[in-house]
C-alpha atoms as a PDB file:
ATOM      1  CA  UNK A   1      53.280 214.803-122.905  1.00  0.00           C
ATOM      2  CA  UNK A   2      51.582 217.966-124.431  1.00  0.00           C
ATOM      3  CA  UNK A   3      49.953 216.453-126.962  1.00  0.00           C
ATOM      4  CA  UNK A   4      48.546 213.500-125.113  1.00  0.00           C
ATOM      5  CA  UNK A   5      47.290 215.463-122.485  1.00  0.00           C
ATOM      6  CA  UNK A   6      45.123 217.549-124.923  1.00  0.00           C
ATOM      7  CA  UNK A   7      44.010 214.092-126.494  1.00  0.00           C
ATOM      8  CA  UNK A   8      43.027 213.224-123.378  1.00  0.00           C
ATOM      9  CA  UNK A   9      40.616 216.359-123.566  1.00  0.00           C
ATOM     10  CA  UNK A  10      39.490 215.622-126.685  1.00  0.00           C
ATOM     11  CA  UNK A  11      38.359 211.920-126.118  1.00  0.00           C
ATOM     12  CA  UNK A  12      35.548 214.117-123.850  1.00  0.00           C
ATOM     13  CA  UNK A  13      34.661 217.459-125.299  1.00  0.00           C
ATOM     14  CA  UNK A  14      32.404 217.569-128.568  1.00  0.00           C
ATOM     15  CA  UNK A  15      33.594 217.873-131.863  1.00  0.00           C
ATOM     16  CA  UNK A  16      31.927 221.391-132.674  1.00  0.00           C
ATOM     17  CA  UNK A  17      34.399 222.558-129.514  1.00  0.00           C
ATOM     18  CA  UNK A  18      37.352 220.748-131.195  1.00  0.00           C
ATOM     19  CA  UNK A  19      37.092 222.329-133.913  1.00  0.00           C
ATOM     20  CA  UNK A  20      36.790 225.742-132.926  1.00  0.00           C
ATOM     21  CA  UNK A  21      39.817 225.331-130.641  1.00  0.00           C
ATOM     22  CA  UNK A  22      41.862 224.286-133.265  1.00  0.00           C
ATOM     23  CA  UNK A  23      40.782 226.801-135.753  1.00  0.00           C
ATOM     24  CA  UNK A  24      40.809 229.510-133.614  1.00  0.00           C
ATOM     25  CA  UNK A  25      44.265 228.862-132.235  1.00  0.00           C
ATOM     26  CA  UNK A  26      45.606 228.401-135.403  1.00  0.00           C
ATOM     27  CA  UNK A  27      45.333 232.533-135.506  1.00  0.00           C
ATOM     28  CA  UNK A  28      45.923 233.634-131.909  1.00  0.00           C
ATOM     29  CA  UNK A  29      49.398 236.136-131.551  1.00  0.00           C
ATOM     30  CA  UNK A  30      51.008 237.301-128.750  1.00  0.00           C
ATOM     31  CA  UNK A  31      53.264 239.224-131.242  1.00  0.00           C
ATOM     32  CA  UNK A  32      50.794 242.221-130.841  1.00  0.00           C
ATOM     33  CA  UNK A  33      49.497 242.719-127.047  1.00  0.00           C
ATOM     34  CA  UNK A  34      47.517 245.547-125.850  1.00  0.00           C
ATOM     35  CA  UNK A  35      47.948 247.707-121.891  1.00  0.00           C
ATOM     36  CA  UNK A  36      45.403 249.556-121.142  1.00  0.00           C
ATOM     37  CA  UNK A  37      46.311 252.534-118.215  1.00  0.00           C
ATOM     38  CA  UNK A  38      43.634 253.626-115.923  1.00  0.00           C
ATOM     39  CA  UNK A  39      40.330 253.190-118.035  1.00  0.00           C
ATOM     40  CA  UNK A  40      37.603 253.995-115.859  1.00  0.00           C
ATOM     41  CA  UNK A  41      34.683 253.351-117.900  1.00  0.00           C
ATOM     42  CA  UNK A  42      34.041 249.725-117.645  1.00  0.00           C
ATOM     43  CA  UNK A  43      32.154 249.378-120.803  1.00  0.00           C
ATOM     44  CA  UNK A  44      35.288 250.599-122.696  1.00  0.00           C
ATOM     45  CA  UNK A  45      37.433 248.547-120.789  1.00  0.00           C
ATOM     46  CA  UNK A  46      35.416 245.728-121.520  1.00  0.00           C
ATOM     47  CA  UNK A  47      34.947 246.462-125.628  1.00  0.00           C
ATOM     48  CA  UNK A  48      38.787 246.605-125.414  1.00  0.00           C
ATOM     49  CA  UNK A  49      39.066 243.010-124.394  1.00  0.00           C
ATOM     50  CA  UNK A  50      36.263 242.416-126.686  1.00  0.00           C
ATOM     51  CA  UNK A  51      38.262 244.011-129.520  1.00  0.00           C
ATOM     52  CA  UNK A  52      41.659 241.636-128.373  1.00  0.00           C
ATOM     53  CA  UNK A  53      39.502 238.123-128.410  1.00  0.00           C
ATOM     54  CA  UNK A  54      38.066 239.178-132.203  1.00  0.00           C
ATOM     55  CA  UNK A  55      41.310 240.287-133.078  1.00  0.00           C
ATOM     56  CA  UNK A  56      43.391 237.251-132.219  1.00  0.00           C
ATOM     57  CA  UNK A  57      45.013 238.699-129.417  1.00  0.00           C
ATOM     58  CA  UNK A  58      46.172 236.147-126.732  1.00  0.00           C
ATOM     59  CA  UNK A  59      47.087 238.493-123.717  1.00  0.00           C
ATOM     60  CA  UNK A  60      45.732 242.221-122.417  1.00  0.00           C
ATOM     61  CA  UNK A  61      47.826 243.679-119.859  1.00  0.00           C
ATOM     62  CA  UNK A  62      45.640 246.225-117.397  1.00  0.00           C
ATOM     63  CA  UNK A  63      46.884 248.795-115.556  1.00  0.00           C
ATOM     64  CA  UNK A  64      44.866 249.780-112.631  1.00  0.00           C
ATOM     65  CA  UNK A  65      46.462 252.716-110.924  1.00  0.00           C
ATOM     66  CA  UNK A  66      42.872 254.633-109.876  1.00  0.00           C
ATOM     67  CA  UNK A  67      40.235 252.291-111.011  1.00  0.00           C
ATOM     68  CA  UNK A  68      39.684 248.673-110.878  1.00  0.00           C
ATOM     69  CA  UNK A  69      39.333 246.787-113.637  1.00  0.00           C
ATOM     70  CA  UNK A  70      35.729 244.856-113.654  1.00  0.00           C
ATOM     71  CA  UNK A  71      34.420 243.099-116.783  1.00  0.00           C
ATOM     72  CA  UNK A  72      30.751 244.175-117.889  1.00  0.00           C
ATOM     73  CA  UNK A  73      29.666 240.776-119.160  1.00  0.00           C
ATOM     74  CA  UNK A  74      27.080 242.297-122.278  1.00  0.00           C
ATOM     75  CA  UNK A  75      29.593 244.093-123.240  1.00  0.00           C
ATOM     76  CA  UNK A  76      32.929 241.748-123.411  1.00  0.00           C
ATOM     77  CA  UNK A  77      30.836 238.668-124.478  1.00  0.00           C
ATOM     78  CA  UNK A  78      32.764 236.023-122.694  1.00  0.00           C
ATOM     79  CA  UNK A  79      35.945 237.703-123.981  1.00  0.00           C
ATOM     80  CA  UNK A  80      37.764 237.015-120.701  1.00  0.00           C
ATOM     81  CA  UNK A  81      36.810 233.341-120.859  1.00  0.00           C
ATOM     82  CA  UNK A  82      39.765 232.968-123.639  1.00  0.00           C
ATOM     83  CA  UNK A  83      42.199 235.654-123.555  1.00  0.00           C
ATOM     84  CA  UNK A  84      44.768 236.017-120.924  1.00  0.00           C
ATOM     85  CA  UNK A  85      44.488 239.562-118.951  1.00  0.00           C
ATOM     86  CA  UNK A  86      47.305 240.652-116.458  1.00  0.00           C
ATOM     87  CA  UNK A  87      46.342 242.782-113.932  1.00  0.00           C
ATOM     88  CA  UNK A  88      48.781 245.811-112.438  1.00  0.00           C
ATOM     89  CA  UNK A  89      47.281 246.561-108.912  1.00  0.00           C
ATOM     90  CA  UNK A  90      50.005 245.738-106.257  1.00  0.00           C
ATOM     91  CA  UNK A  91      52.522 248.447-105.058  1.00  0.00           C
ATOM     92  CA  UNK A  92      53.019 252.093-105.869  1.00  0.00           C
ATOM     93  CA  UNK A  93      54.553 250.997-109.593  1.00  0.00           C
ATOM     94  CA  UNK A  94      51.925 249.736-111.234  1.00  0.00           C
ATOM     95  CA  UNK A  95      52.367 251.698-114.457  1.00  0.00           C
ATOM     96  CA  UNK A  96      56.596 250.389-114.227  1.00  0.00           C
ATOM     97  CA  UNK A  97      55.452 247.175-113.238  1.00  0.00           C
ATOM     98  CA  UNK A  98      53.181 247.018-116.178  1.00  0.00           C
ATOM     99  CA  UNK A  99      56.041 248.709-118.852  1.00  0.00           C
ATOM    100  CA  UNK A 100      58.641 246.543-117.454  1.00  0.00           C
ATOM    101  CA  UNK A 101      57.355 243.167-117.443  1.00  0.00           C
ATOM    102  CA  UNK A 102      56.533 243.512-121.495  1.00  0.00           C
ATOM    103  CA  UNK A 103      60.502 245.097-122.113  1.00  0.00           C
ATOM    104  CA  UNK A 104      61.489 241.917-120.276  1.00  0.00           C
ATOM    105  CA  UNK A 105      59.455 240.074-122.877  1.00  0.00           C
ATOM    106  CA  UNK A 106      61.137 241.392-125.622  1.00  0.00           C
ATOM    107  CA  UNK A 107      58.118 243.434-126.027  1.00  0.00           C
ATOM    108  CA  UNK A 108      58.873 247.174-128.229  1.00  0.00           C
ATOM    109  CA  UNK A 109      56.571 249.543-126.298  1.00  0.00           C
ATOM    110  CA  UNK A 110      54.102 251.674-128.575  1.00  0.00           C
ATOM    111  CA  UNK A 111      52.616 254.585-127.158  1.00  0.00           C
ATOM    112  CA  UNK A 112      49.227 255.673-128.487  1.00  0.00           C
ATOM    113  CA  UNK A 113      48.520 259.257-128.666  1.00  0.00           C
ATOM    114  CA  UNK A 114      47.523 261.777-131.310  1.00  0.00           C
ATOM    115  CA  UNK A 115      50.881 263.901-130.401  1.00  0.00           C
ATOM    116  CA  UNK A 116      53.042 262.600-132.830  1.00  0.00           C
ATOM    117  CA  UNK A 117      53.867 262.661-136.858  1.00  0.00           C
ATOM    118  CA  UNK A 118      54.208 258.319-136.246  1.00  0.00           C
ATOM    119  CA  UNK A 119      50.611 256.735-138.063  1.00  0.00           C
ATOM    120  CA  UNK A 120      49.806 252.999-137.524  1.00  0.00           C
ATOM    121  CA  UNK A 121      51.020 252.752-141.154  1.00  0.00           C
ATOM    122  CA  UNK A 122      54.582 253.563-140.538  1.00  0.00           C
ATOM    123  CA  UNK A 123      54.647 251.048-137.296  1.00  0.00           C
ATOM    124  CA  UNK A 124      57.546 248.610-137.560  1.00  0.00           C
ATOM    125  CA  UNK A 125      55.637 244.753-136.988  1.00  0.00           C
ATOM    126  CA  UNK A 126      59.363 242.610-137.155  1.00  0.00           C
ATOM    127  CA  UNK A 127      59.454 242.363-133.660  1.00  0.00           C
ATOM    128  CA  UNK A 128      56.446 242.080-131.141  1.00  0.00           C
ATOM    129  CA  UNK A 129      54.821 245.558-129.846  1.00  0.00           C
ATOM    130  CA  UNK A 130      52.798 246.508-127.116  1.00  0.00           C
ATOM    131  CA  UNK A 131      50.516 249.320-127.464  1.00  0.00           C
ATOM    132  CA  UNK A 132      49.589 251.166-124.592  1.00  0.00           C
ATOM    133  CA  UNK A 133      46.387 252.957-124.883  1.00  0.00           C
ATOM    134  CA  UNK A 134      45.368 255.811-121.598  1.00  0.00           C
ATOM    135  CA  UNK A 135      42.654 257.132-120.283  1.00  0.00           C
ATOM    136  CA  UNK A 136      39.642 258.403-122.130  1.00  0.00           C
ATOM    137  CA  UNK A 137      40.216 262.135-121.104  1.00  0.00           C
ATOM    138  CA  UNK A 138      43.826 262.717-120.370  1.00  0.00           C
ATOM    139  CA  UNK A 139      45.329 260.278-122.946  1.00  0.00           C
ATOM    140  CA  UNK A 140      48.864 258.061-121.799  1.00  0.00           C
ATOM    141  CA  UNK A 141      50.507 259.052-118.989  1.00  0.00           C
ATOM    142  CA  UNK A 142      53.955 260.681-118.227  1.00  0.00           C
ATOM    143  CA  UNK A 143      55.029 258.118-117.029  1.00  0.00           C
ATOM    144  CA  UNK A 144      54.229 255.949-120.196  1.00  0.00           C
ATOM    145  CA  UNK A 145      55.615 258.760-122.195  1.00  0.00           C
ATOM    146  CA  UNK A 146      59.296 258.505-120.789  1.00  0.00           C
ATOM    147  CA  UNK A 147      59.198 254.453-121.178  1.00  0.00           C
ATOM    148  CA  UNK A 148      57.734 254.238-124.435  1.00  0.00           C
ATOM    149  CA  UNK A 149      60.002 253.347-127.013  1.00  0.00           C
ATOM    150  CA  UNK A 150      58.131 254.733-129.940  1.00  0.00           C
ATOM    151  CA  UNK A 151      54.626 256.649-130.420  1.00  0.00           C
ATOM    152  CA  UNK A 152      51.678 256.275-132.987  1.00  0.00           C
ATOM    153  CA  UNK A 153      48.639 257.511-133.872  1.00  0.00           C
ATOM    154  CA  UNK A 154      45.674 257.159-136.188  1.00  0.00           C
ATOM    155  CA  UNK A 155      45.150 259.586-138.657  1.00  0.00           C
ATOM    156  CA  UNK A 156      42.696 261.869-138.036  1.00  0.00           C
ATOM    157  CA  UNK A 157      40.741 263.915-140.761  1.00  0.00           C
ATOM    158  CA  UNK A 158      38.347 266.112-139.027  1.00  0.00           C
ATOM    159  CA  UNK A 159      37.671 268.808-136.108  1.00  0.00           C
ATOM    160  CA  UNK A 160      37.829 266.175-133.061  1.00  0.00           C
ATOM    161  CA  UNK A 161      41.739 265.469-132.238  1.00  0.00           C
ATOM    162  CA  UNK A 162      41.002 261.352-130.866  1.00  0.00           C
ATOM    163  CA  UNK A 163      38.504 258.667-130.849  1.00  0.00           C
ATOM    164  CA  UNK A 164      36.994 256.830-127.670  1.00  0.00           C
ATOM    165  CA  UNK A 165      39.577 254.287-126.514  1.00  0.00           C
ATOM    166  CA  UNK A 166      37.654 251.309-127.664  1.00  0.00           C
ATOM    167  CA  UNK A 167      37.149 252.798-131.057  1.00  0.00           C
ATOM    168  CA  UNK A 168      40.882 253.167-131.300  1.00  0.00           C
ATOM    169  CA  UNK A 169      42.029 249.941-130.054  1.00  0.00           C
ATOM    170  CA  UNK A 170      39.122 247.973-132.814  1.00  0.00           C
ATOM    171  CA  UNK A 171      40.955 250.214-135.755  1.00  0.00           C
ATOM    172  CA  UNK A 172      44.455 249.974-135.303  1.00  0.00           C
ATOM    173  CA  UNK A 173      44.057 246.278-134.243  1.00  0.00           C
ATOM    174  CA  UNK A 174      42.394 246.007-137.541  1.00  0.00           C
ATOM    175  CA  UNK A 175      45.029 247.730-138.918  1.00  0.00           C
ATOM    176  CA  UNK A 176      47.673 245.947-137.464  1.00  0.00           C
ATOM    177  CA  UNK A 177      46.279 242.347-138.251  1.00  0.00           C
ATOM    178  CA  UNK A 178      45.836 243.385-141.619  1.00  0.00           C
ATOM    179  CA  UNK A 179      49.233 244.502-141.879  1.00  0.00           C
ATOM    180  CA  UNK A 180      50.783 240.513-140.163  1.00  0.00           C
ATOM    181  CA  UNK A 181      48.621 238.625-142.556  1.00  0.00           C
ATOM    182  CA  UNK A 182      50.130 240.522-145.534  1.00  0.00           C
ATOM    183  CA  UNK A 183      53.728 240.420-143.835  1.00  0.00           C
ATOM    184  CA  UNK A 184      55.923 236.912-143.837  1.00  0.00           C
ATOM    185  CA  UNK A 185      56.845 237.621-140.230  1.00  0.00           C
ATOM    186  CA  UNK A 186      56.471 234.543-137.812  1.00  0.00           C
ATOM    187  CA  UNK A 187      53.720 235.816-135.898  1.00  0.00           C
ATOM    188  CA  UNK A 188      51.265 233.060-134.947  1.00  0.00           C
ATOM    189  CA  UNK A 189      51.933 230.912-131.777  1.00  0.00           C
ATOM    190  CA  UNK A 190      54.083 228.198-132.302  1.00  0.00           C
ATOM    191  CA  UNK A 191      52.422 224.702-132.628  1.00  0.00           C
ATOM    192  CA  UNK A 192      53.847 223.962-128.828  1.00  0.00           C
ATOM    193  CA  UNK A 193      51.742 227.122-127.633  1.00  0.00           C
ATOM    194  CA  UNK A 194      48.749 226.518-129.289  1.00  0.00           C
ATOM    195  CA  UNK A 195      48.571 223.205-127.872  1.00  0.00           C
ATOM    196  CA  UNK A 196      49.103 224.369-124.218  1.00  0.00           C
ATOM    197  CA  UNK A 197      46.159 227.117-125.112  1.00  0.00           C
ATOM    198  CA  UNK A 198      43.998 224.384-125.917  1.00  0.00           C
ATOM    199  CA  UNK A 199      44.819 222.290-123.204  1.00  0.00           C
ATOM    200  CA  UNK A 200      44.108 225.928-121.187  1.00  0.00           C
ATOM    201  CA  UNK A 201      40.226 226.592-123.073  1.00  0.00           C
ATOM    202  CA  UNK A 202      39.252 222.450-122.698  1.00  0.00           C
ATOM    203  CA  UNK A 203      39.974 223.558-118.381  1.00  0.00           C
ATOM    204  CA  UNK A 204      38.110 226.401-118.261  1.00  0.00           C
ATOM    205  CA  UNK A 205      34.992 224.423-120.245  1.00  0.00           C
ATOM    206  CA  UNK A 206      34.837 221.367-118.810  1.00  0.00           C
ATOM    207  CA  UNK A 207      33.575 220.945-114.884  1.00  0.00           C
ATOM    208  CA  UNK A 208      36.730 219.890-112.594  1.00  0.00           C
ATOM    209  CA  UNK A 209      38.784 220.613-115.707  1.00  0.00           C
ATOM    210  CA  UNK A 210      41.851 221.286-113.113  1.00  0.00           C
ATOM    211  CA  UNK A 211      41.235 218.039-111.270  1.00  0.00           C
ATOM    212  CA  UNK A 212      40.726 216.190-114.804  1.00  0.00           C
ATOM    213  CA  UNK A 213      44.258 217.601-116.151  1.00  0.00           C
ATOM    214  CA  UNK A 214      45.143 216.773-112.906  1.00  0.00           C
ATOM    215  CA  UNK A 215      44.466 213.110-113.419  1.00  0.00           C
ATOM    216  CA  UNK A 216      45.410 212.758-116.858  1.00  0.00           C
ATOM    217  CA  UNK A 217      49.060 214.046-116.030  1.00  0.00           C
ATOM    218  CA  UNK A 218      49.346 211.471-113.213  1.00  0.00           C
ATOM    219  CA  UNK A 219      48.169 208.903-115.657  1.00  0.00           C
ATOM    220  CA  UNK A 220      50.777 209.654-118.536  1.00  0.00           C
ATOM    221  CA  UNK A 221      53.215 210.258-116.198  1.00  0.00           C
ATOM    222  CA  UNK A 222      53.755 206.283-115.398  1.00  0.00           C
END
């Protein structure tokens, strides 16, 4: 069904766009995910979800437990058109909420902070991580600290102890990616994902793309 709903698409968007959607879903992950906890500068919280689209990063998980998330448009570039962000604003948990949802995904928690011997060299990439980057001044929380199930950092070789939070999450996503397209893990989306993300992008391009998918279900469904 899938598959012929996403021809369906295709029959009607150009084939520059098909193209691009294939390509770049061929090298979107959701093996590496990023949470970002209370960022209050919006141009950093906005180069971060800059940094997960260029990066191949499906998903962005924010954490608002003080300040509300917006997206500063120059800065993200669209970003939020294609990669799917989770926001934590309900409840007096968001932080748990956040940390919990990505255990129960089989998610390894990685907490970034310059406080530990752990460098973004030594970080196991097997299983799926989520690294949970705090605020600009005071760093991850304590409340990230007691969930996290392992810390890194990013060596550091002069007189200032971190960089800004966007700086961080470009390098050790760099890093990271680096590090998966040397590795023979199975990290790319499956062929069954990537097809429901490109059935997702053709919506969100497309006027009525909801009522069209809409229609195209009904018709295939017969």
């Amino acid at each position: 069904m899938e598959d012929k709903i996403l021809a369906e698409f295709y029959s009607i968007i150009s084939d520059n766009k098909k193209e691009m959607f294939d390509r770049i879903a061929s090298e979107r992950t959701k093996h590496i995910t990023v949470a970002i906890e209370n960022v209050y500068q919006e141009h950093n919280a906005s180069a971060v979800l800059r940094s997960c689209d260029c990066f191949g990063l499906q998903e962005m998980h924010v954490i608002e437990k003080d300040n509300q998330y917006k997206v500063q448009r120059d800065i993200a570039l669209g970003a939020g058109r294609w990669v799917d962000m989770f926001n934590y604003n309900q409840g007096t948990q968001v932080t748990k909420d956040c940390i919990d949802k990505l255990k129960s995904k089989g998610y390894t928690i990685v907490a970034t902070t310059p406080h530990t011997e752990n460098t973004i060299y030594d970080l196991d990439l097997s299983k799926p991580i989520a690294l949970v980057f705090g605020t600009e001044r005071r760093g991850i929380s304590e409340e990230v600290e007691k969930m996290a199930d392992t810390f890194v950092k990013i060596p550091m070789y002069g007189f200032t102890e971190s960089f800004n939070i966007s700086v961080s999450v470009a390098i050790i996503l760099n890093t990271l990616r680096q590090r998966l397209e040397q590795s023979s893990y199975n990290w790319k989306l499956t062929s069954e994902e990537q097809t429901a993300l490109k059935i997702k992008w053709c919506r969100k391009i497309l006027n009525s793309g909801d009522k069209l998918e809409k229609h195209f279900r009904e018709k295939h469904s017969v």
